[in-house]
Protein backbone atom coordinates (compact mmCIF):
# COMPACT_ATOMS: atom_id res chain seq x y z
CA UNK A 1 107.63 106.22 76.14
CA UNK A 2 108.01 109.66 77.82
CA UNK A 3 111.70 109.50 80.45
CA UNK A 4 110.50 112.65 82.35
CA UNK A 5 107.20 111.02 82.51
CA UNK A 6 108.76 107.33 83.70
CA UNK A 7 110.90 109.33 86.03
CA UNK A 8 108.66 111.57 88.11
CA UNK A 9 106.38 108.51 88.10
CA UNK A 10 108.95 106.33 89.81
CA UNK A 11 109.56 109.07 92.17
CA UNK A 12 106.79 109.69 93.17
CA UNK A 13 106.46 105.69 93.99
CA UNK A 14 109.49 105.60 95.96
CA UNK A 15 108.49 109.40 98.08
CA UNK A 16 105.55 107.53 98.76
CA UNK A 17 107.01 103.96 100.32
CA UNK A 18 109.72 105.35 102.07
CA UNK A 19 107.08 108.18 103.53
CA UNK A 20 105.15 104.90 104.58
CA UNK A 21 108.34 102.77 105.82
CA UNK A 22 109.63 105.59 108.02
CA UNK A 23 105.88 106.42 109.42
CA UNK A 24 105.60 102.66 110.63
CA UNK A 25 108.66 102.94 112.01
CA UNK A 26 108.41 106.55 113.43
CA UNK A 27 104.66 106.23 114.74
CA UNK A 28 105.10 103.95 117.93
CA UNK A 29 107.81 105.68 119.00
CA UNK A 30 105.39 108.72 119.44
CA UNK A 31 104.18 109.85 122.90
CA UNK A 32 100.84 112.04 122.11
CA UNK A 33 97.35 111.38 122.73
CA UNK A 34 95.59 108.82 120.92
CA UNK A 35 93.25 111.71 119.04
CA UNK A 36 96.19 113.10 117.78
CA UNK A 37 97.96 109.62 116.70
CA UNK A 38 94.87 108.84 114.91
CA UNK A 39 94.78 112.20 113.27
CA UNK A 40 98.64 111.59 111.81
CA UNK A 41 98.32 108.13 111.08
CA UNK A 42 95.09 109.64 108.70
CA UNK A 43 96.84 112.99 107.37
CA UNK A 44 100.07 110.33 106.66
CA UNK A 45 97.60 107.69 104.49
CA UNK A 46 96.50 110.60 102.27
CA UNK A 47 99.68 111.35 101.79
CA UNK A 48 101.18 108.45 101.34
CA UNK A 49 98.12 107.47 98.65
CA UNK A 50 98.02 110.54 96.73
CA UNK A 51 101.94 109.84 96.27
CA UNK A 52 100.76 106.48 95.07
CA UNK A 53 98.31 106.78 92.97
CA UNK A 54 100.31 110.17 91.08
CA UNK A 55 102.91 107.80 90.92
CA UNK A 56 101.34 105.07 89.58
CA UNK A 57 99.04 107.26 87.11
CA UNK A 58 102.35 108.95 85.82
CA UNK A 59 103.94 105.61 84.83
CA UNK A 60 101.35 104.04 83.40
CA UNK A 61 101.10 107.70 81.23
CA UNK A 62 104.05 107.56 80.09
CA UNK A 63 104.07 103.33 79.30
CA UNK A 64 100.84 103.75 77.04
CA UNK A 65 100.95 107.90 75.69
């Protein structure tokens, strides 16, 4: 098992929730156009996934390498 590995991994798990707690929570409090609320709410998903899925791949890297 690789610690820097494990580490980033986790990270890179919790970047990712807490980017997707505080956009629930930020998001209705918002006062722009719907176009624009639709465009953040897409930008913050690939964000939030990539995070994720980097996070997730980098765990399970250093569980099985």
């Amino acid at each position: 098992m690789n610690a820097e590995l494990l580490a980033f991994g986790v990270g890179a798990l919790a970047l990712g929730i807490a980017t997707l707690v505080a956009a629930r929570r930020l998001f209705p409090r918002l006062d722009v156009p719907e176009d624009a609320e639709a465009s953040l709410e897409l930008l913050t998903a690939m964000l939030v996934g990539v995070l994720l899925l980097a996070g997730l791949g980098l765990v399970l890297l250093a569980l099985f390498a």
